[in-house]
Protein backbone atom coordinates (compact mmCIF):
# COMPACT_ATOMS: atom_id res chain seq x y z
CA UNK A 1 6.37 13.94 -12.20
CA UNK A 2 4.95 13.48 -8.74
CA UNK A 3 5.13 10.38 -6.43
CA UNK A 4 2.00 8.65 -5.28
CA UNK A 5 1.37 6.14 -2.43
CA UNK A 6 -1.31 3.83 -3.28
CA UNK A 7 -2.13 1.06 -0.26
CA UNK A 8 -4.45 -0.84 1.16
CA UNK A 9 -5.27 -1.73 5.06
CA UNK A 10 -3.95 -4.91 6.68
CA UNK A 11 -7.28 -6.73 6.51
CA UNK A 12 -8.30 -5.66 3.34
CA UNK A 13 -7.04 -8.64 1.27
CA UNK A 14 -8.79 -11.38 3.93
CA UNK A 15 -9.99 -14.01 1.19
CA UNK A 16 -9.98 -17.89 1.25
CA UNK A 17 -6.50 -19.54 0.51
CA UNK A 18 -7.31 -20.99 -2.87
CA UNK A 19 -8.10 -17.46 -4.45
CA UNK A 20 -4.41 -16.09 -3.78
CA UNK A 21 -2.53 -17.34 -6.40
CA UNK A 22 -5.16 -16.05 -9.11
CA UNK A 23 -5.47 -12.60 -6.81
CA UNK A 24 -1.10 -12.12 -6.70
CA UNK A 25 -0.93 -13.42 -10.74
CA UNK A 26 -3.48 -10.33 -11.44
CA UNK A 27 -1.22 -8.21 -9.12
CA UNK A 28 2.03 -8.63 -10.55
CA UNK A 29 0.22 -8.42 -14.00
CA UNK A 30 -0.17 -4.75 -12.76
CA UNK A 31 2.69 -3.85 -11.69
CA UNK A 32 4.60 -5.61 -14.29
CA UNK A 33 2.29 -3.25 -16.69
CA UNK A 34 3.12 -0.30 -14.62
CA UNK A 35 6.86 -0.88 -14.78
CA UNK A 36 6.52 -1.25 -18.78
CA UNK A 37 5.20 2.10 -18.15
CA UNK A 38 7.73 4.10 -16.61
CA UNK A 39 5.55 4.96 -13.80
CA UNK A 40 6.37 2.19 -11.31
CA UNK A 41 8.94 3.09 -8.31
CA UNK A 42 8.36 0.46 -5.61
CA UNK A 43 5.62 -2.18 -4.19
CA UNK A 44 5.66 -4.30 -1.08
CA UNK A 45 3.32 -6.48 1.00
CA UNK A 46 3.41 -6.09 4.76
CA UNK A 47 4.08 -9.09 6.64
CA UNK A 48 1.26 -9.71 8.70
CA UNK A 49 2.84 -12.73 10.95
CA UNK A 50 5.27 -9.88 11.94
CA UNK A 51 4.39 -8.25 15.12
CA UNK A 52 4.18 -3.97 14.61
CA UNK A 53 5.56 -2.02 16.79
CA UNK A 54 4.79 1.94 17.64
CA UNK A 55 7.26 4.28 18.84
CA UNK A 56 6.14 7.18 20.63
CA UNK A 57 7.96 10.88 20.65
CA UNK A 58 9.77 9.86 23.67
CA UNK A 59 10.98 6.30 22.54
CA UNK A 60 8.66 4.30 24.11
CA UNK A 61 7.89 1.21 22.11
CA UNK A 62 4.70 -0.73 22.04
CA UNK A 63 4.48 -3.38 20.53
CA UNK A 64 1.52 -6.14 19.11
CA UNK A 65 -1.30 -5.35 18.45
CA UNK A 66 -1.92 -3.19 21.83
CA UNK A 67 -2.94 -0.14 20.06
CA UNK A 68 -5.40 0.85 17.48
CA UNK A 69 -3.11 1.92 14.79
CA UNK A 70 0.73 3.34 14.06
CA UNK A 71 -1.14 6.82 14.64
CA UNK A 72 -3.88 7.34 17.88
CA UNK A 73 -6.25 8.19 15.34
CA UNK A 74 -6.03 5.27 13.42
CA UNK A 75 -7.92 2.29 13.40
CA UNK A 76 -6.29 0.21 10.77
CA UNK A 77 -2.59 -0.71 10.00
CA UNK A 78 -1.32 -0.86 6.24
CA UNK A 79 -1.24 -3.89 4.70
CA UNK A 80 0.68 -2.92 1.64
CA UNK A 81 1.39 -0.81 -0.80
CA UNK A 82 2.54 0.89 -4.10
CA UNK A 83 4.61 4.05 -5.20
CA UNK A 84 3.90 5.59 -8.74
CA UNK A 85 5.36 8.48 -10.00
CA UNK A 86 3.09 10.29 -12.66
CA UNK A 87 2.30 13.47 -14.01
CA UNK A 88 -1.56 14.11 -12.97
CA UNK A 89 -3.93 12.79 -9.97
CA UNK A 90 -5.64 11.02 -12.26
CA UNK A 91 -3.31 9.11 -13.39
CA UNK A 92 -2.98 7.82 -10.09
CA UNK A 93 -6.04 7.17 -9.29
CA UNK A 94 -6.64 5.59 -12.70
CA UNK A 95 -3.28 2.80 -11.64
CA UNK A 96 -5.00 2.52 -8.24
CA UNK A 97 -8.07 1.50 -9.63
CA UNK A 98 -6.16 -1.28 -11.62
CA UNK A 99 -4.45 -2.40 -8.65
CA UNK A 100 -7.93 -2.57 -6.92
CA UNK A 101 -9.01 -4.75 -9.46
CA UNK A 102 -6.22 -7.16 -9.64
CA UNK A 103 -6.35 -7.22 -5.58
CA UNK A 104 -10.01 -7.35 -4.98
CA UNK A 105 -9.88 -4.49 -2.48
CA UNK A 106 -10.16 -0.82 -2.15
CA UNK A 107 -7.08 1.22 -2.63
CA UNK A 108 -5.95 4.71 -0.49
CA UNK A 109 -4.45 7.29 -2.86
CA UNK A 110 -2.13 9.74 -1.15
CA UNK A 111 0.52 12.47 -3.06
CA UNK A 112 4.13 12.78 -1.22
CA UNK A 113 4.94 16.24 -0.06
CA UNK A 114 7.90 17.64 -2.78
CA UNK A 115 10.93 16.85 -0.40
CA UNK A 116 14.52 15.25 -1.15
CA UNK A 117 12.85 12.27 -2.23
CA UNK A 118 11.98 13.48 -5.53
């Protein structure tokens, strides 16, 4: 099977406190379905309180918000994310549009290069 990253930008979830419980119960309703599946290898919510930090190709380290992005061509940081591993592209897409659902927001569907990671 193949590994898919399925994520979401840092200010893609920005909705009113009193919606988050019903909007992380949906969530984990999703990835509890996904684990039932077989197909589920890892989630994880970035902390957004945490400061990020960028470290350039000669080890300089900026940190805050002081850039545009982890990358100079990026505008947006992650906010979080999932890992699948299915057989087909559309599979993935087909769990990312669940998770979209359950979390109210757009998902990013990206395939990991084949590597020692799988």
């Amino acid at each position: 099977m193949t590994e898919y990253l399925i994520s979401f930008g840092m200010n893609a979830m920005d909705f009113p406190e009193e919606v988050m419980p019903e909007i992380s119960k949906a969530a984990r309703a999703v990835i509890k379905e996904a684990m039932e599946a077989g197909v589920y290898v890892f989630t994880g919510g970035l902390d957004p309180e945490e400061e990020p930090a960028v470290v350039a190709t000669d080890g300089t380290v900026t940190e805050g918000m002081l850039t545009d992005g982890p990358y100079p061509e990026s505008k947006e940081l992650l906010g979080g994310f999932t890992v699948v591993d299915v057989p087909t592209r559309k599979e993935a897409l087909e769990w990312a549009a669940k998770i979209a659902a359950a979390c109210r927001c757009a998902q990013d569907v990206r395939v990991f290069q084949p590597g020692p990671h799988n």
